[in-house]
PDB file of N, CA and C in Angstrom:
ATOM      1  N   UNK A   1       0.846  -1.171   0.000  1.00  0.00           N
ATOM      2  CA  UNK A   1       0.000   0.000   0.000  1.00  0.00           C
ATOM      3  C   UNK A   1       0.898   1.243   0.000  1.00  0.00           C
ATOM      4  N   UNK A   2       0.843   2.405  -0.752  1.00  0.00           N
ATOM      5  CA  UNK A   2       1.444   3.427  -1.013  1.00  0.00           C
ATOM      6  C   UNK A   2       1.122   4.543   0.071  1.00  0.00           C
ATOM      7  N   UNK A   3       1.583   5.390   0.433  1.00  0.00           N
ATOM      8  CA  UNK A   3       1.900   6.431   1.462  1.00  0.00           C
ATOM      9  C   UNK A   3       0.582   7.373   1.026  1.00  0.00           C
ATOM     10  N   UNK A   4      -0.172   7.803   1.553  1.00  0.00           N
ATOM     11  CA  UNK A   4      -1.688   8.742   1.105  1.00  0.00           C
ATOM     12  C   UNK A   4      -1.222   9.523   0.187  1.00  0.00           C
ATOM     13  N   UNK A   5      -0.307  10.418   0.420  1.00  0.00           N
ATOM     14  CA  UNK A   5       0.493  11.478  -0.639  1.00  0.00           C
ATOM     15  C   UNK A   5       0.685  11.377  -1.416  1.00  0.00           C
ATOM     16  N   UNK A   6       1.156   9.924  -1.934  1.00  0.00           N
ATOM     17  CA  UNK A   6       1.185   9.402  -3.340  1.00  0.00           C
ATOM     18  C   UNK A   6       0.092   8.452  -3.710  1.00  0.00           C
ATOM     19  N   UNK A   7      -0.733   8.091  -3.008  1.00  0.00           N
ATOM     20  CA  UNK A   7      -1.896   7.637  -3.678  1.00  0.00           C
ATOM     21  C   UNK A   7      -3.251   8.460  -4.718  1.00  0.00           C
ATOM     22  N   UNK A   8      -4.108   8.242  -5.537  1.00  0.00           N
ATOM     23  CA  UNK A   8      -4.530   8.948  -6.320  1.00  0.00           C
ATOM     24  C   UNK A   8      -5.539   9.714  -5.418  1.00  0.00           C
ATOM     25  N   UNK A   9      -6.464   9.321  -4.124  1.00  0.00           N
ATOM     26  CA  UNK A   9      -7.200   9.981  -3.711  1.00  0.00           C
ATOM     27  C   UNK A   9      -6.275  11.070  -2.560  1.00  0.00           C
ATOM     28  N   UNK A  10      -5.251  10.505  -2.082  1.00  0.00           N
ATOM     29  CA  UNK A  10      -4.575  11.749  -1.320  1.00  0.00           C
ATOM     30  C   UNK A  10      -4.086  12.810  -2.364  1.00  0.00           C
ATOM     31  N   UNK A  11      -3.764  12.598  -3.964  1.00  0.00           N
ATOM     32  CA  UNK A  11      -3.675  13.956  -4.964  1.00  0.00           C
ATOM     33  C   UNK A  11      -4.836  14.597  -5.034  1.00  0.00           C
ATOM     34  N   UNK A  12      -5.844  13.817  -5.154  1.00  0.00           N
ATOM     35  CA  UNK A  12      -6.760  14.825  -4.999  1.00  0.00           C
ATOM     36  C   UNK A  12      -7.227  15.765  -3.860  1.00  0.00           C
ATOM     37  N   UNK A  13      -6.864  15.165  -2.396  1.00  0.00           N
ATOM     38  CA  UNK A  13      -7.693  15.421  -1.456  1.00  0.00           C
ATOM     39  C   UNK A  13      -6.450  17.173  -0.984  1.00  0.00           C
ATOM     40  N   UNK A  14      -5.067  16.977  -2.421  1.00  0.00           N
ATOM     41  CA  UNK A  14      -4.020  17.921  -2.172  1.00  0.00           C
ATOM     42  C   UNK A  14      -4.404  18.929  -2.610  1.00  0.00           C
ATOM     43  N   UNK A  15      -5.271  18.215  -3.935  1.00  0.00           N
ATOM     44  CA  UNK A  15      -5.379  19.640  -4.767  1.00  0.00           C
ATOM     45  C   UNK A  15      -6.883  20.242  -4.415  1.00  0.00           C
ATOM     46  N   UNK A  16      -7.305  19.687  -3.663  1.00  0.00           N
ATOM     47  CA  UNK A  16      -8.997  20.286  -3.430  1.00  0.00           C
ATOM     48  C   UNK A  16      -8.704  21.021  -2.227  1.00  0.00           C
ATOM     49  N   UNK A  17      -7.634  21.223  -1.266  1.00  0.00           N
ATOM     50  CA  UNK A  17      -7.682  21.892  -0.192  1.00  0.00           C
ATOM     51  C   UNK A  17      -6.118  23.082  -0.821  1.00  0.00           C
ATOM     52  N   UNK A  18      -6.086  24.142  -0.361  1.00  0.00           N
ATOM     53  CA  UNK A  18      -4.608  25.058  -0.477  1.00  0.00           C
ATOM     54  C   UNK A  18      -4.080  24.640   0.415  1.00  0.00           C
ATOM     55  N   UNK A  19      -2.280  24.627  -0.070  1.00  0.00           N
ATOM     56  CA  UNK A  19      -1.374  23.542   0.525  1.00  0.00           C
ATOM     57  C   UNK A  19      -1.169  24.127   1.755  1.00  0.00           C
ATOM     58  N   UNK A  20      -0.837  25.215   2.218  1.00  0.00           N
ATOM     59  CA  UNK A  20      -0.952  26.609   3.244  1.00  0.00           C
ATOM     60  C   UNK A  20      -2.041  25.374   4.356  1.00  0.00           C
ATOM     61  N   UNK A  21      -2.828  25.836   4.008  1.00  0.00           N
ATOM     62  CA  UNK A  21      -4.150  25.694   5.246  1.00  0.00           C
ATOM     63  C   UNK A  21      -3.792  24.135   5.194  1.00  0.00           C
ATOM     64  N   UNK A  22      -3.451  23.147   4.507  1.00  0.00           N
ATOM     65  CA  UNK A  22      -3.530  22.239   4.833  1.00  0.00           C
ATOM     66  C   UNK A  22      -2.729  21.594   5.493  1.00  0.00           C
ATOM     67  N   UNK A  23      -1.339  22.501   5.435  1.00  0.00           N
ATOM     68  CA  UNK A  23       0.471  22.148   6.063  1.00  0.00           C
ATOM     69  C   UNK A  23       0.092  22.846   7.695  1.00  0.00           C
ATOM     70  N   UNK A  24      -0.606  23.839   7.947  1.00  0.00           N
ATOM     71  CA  UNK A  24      -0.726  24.660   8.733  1.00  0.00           C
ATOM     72  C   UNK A  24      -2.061  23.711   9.563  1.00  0.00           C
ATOM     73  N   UNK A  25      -2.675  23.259   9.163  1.00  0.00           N
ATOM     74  CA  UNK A  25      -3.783  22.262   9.835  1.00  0.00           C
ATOM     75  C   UNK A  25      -2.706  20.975  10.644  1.00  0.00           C
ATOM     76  N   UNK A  26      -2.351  20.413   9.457  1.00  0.00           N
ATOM     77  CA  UNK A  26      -1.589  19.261   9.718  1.00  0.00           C
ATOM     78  C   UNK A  26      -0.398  19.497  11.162  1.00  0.00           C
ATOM     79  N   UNK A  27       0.398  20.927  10.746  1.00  0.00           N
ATOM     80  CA  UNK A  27       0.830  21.271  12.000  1.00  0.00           C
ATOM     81  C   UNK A  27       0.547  21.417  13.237  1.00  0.00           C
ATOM     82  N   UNK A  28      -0.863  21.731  13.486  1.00  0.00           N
ATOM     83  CA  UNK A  28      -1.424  22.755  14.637  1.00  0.00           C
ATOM     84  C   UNK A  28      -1.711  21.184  15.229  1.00  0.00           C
ATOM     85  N   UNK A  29      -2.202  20.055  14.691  1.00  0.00           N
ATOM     86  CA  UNK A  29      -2.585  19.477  14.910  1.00  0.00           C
ATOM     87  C   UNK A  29      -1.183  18.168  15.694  1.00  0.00           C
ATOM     88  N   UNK A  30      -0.548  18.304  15.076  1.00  0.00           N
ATOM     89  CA  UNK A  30       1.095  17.708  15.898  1.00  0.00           C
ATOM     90  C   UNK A  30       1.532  18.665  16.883  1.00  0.00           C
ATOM     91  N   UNK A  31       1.011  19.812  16.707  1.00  0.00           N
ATOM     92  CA  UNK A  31       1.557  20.297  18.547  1.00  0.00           C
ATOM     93  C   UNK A  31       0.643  20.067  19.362  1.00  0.00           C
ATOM     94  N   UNK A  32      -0.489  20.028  18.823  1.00  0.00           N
ATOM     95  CA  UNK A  32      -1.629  19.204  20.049  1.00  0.00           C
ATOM     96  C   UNK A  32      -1.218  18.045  20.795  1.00  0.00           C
ATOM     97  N   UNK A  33      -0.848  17.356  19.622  1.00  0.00           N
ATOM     98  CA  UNK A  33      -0.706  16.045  19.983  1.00  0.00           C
ATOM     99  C   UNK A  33       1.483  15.762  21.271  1.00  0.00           C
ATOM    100  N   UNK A  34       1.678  17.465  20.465  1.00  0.00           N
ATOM    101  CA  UNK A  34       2.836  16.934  21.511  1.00  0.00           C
ATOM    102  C   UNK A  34       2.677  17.201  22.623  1.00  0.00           C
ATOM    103  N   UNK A  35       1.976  18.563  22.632  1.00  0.00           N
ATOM    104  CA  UNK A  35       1.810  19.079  24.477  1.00  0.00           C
ATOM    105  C   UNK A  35       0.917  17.868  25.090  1.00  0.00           C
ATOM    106  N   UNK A  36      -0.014  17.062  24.441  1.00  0.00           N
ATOM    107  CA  UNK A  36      -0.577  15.848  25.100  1.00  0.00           C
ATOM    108  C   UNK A  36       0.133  15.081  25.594  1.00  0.00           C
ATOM    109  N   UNK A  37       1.482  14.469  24.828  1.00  0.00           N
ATOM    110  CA  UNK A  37       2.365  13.639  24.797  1.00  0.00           C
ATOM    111  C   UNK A  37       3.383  13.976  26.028  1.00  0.00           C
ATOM    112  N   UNK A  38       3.444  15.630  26.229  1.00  0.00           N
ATOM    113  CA  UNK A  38       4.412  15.958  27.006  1.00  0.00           C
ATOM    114  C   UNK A  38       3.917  15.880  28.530  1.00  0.00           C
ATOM    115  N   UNK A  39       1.971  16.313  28.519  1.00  0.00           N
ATOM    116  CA  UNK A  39       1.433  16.222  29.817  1.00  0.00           C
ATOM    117  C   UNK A  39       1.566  14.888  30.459  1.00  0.00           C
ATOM    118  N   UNK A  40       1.345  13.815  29.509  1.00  0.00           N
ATOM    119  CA  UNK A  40       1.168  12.354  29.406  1.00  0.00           C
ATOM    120  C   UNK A  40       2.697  12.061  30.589  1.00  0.00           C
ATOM    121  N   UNK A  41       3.491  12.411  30.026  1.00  0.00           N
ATOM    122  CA  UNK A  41       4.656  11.984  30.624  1.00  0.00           C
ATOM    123  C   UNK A  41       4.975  12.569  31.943  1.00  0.00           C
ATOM    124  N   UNK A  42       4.247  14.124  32.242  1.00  0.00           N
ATOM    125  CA  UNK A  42       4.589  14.482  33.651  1.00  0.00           C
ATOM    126  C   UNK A  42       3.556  13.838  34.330  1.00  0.00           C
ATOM    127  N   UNK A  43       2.474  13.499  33.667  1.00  0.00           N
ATOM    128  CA  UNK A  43       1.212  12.350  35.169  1.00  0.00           C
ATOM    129  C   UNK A  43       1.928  11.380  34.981  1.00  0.00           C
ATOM    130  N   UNK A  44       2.145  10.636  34.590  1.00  0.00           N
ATOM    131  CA  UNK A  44       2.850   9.511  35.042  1.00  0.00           C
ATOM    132  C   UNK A  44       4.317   9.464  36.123  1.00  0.00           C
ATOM    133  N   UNK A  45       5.043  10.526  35.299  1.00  0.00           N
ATOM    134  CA  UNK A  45       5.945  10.769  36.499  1.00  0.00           C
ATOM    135  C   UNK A  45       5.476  11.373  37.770  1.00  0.00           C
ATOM    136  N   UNK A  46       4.723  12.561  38.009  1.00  0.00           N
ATOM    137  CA  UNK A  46       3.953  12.127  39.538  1.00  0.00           C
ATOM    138  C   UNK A  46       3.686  11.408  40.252  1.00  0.00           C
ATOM    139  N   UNK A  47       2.647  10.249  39.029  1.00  0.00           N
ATOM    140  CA  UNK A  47       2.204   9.130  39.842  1.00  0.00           C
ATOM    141  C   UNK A  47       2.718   8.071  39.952  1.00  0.00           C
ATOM    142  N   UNK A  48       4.225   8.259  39.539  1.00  0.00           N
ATOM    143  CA  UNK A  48       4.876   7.360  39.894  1.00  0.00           C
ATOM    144  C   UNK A  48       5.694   7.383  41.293  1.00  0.00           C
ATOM    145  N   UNK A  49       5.989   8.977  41.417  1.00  0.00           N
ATOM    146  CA  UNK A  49       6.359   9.617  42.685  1.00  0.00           C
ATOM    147  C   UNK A  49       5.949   9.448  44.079  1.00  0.00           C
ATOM    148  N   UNK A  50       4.776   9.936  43.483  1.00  0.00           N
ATOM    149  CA  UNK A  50       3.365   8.701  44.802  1.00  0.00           C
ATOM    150  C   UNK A  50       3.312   8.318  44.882  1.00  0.00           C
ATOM    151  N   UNK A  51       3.069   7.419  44.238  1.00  0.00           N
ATOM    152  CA  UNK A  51       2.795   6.063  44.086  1.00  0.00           C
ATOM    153  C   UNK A  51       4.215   4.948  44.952  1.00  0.00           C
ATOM    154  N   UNK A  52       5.609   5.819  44.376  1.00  0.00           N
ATOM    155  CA  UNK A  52       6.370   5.190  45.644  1.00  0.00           C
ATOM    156  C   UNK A  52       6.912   5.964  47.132  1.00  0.00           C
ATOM    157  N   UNK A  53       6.088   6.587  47.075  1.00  0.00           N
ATOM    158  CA  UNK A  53       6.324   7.464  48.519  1.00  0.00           C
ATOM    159  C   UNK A  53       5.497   6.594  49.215  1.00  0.00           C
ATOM    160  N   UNK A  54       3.912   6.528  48.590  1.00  0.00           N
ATOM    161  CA  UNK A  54       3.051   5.865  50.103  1.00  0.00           C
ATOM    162  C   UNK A  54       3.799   4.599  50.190  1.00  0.00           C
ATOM    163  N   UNK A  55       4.050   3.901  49.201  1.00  0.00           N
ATOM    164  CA  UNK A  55       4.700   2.316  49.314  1.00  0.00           C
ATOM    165  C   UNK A  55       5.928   2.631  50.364  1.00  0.00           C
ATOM    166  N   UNK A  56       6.814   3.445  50.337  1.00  0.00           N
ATOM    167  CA  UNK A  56       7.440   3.380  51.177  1.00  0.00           C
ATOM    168  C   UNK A  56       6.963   3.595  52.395  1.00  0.00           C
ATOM    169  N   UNK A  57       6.172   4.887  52.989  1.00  0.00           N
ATOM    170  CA  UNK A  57       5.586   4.983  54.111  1.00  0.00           C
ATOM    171  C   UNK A  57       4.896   3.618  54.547  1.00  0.00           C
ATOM    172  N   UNK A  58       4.805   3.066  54.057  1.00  0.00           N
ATOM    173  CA  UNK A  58       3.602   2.060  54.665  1.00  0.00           C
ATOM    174  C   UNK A  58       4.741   0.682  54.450  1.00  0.00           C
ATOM    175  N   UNK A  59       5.335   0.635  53.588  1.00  0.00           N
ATOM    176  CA  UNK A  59       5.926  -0.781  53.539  1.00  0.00           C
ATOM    177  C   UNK A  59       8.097  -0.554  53.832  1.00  0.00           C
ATOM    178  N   UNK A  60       7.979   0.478  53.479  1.00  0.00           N
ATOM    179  CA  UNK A  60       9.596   0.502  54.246  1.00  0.00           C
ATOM    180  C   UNK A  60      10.224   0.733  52.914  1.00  0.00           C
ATOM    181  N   UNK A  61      11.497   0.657  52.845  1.00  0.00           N
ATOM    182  CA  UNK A  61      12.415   1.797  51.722  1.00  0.00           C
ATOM    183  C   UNK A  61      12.537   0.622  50.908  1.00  0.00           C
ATOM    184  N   UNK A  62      12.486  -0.244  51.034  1.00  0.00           N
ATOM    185  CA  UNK A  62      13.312  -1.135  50.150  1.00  0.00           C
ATOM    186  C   UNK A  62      11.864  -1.605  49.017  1.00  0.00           C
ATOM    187  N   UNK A  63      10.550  -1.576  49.407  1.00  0.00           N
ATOM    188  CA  UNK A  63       9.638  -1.611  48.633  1.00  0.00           C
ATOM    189  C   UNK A  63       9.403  -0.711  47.990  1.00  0.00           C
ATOM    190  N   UNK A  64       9.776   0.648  48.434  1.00  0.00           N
ATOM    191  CA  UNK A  64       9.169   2.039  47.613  1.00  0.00           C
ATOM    192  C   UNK A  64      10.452   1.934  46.321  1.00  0.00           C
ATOM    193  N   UNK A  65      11.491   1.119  46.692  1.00  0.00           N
ATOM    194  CA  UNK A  65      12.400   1.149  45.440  1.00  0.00           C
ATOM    195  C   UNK A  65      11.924   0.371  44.641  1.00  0.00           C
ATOM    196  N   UNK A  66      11.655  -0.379  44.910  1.00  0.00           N
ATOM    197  CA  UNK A  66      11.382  -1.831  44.067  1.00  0.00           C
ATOM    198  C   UNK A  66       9.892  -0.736  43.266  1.00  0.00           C
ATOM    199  N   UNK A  67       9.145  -0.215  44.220  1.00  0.00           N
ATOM    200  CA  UNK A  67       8.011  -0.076  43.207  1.00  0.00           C
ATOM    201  C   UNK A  67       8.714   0.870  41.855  1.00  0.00           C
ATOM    202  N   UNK A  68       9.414   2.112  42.755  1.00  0.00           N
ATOM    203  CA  UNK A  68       9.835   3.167  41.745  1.00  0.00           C
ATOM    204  C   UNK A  68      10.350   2.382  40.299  1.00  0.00           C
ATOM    205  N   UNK A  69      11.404   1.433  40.714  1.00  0.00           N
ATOM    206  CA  UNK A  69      12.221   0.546  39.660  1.00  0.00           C
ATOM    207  C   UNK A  69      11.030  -0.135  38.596  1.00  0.00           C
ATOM    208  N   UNK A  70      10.007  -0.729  39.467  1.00  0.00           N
ATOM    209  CA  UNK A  70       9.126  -1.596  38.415  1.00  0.00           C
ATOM    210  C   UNK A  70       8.056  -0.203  37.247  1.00  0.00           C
ATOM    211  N   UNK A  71       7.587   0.639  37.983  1.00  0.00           N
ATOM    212  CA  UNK A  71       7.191   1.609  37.665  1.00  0.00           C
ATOM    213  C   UNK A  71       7.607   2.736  36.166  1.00  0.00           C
ATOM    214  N   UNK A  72       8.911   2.747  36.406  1.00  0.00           N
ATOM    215  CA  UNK A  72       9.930   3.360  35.464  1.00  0.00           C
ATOM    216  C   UNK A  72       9.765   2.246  34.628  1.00  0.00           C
ATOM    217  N   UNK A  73      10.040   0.953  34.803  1.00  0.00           N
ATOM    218  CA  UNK A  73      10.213   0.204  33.536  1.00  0.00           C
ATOM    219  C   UNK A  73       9.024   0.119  32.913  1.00  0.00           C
ATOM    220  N   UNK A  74       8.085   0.044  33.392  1.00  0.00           N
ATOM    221  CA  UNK A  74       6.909   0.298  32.860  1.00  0.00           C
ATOM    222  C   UNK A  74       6.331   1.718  31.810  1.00  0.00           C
ATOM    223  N   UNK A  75       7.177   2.598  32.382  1.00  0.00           N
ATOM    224  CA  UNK A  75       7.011   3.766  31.426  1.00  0.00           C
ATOM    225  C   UNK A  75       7.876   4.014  30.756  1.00  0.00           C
ATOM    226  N   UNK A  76       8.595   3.296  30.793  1.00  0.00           N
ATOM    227  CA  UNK A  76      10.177   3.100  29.556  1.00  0.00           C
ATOM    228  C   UNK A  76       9.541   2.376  28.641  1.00  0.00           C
ATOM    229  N   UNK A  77       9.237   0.997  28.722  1.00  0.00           N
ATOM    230  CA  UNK A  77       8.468  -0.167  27.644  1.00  0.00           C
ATOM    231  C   UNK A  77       7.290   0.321  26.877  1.00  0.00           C
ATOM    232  N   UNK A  78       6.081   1.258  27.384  1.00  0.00           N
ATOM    233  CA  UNK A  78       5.216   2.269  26.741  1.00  0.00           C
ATOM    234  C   UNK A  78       5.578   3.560  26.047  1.00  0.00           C
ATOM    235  N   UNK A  79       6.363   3.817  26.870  1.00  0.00           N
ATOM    236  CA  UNK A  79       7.240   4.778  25.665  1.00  0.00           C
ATOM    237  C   UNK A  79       7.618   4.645  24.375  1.00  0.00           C
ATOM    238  N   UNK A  80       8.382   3.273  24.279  1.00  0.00           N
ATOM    239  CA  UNK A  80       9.102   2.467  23.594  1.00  0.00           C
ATOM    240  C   UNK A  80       7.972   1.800  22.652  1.00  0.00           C
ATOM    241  N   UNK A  81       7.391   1.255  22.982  1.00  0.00           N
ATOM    242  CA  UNK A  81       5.856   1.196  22.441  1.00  0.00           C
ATOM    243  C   UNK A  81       5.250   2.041  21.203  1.00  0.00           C
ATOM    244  N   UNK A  82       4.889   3.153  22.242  1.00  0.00           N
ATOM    245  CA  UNK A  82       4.066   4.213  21.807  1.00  0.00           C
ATOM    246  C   UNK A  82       5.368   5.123  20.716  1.00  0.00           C
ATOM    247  N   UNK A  83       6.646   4.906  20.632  1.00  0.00           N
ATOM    248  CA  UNK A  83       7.801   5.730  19.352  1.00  0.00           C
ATOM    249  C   UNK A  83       7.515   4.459  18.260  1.00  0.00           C
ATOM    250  N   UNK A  84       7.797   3.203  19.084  1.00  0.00           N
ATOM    251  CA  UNK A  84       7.358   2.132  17.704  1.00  0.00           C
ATOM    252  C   UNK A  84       6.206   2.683  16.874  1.00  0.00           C
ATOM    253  N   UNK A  85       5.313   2.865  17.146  1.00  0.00           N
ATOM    254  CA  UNK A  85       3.693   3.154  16.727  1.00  0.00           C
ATOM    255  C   UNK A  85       4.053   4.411  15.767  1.00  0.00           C
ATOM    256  N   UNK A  86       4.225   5.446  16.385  1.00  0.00           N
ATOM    257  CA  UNK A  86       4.940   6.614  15.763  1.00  0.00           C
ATOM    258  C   UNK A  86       5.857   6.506  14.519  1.00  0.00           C
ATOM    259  N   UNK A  87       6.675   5.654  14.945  1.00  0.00           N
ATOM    260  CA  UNK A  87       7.658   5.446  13.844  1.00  0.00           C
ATOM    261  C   UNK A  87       6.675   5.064  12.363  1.00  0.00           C
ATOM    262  N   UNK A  88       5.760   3.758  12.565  1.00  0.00           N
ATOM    263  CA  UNK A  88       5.531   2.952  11.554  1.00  0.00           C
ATOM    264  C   UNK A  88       4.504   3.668  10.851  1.00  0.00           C
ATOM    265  N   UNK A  89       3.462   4.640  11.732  1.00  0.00           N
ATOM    266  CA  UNK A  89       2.733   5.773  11.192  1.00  0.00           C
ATOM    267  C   UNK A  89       3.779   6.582  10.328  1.00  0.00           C
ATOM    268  N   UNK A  90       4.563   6.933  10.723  1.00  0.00           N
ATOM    269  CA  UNK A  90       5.265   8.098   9.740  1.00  0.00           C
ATOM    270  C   UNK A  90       5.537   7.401   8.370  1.00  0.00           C
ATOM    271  N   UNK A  91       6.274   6.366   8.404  1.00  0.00           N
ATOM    272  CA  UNK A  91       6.587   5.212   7.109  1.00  0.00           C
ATOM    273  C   UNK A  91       5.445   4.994   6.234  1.00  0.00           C
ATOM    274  N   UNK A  92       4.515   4.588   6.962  1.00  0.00           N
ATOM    275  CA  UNK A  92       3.257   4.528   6.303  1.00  0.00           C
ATOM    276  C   UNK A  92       1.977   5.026   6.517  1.00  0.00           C
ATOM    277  N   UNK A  93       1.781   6.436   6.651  1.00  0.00           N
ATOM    278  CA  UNK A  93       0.514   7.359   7.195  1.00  0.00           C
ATOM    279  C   UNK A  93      -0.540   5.697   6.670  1.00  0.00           C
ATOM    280  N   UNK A  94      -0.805   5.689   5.418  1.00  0.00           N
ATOM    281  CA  UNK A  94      -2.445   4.948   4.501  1.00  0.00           C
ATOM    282  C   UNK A  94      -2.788   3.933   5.462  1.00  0.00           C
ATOM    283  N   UNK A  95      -1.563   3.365   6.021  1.00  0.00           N
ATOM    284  CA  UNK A  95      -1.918   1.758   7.198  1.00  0.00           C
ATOM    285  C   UNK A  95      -2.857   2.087   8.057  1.00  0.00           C
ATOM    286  N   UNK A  96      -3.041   3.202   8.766  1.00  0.00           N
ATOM    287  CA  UNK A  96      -3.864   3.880   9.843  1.00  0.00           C
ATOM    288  C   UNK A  96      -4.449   5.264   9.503  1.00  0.00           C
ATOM    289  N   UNK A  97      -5.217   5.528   8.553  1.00  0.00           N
ATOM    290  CA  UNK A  97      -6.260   5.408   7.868  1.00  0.00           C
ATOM    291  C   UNK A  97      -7.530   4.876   7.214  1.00  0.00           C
ATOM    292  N   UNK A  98      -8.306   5.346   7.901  1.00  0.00           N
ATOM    293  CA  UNK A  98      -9.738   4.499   7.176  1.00  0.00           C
ATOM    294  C   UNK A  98     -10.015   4.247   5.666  1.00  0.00           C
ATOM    295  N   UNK A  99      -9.881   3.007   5.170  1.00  0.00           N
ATOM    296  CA  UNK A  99     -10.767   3.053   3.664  1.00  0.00           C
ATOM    297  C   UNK A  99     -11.736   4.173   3.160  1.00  0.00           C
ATOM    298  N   UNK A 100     -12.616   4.657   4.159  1.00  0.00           N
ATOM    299  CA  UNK A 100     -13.648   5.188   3.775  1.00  0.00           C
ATOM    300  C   UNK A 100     -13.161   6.896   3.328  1.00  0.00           C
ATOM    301  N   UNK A 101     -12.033   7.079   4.578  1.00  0.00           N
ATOM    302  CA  UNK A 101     -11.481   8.552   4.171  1.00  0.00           C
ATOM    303  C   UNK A 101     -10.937   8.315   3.296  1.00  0.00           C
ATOM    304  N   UNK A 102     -10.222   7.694   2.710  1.00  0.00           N
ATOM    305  CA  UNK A 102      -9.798   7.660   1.646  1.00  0.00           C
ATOM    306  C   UNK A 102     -10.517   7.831   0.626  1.00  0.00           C
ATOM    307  N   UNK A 103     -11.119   6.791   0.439  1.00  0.00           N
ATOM    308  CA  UNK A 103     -12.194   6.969  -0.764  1.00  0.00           C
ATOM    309  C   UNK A 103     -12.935   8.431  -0.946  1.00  0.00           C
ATOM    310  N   UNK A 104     -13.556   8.736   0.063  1.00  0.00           N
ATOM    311  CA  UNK A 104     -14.563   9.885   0.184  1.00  0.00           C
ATOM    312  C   UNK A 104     -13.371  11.275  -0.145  1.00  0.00           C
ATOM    313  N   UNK A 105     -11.812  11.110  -0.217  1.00  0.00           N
ATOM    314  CA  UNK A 105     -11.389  12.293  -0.405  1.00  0.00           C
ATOM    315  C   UNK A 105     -11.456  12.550  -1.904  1.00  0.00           C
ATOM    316  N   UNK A 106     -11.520  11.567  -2.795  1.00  0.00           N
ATOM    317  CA  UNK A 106     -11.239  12.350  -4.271  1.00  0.00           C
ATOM    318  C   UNK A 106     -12.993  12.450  -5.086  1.00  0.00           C
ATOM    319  N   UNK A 107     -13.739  12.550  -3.945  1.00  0.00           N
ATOM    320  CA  UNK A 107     -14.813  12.688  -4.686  1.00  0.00           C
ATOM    321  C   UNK A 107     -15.017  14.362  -4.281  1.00  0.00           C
ATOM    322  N   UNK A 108     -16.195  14.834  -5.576  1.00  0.00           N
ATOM    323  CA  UNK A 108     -15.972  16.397  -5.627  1.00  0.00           C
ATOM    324  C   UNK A 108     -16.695  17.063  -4.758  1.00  0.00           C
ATOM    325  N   UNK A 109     -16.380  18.128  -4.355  1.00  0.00           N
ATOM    326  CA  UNK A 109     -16.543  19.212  -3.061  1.00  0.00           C
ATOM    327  C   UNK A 109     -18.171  19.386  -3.564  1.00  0.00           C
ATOM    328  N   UNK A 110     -19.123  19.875  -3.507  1.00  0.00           N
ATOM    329  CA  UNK A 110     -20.481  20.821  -3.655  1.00  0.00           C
ATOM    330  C   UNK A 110     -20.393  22.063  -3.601  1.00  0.00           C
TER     331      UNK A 110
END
């Protein structure tokens, strides 16, 4: 399967919108998604913070490490995860894309 950009309904769906509004959409829309990405990562680091403070209060130092340690790896492996995902989207936007948007882009405006 070919990349949307070079497929025949992503030429059209290029030339029916101005490239401006559509580079400038496409943008606004990846800093959304980073300040999400960036909040994403300070709740988790909080609640990972907490999450081994009470463990320690309540269970003693050597558990609040163990949690912190299991915790981190856990948001290392989702990380790791979630750049895989990223990565294979960028290679191939059309994979994760609907059939239907597709189709419905090279048909004509009203």
């Amino acid at each position: 399967m070919t990349p949307m950009v070079n497929s025949q309904a992503g030429k059209k769906l290029l030339a029916s919108v101005p490239g401006e509004v559509l580079f400038a959409s496409l943008d606004a829309v990846n800093k959304i998604l980073s300040a999400a990405e960036v909040a994403e990562i300070q709740v988790l680091s909080a609640t990972t913070i907490a999450t081994s403070r009470i463990v320690t209060d309540r269970f003693g130092e050597n558990a609040g490490e163990i949690t912190e340690d299991m915790l981190a790896t856990t948001g290392q492996c989702t990380n790791t995860a979630w750049n895989l995902i990223k990565i294979r989207k960028a290679i191939n936007p059309a994979s994760y894309v609907s059939t239907g948007i597709l189709r419905n882009a090279g048909k004509e405006r009203i």
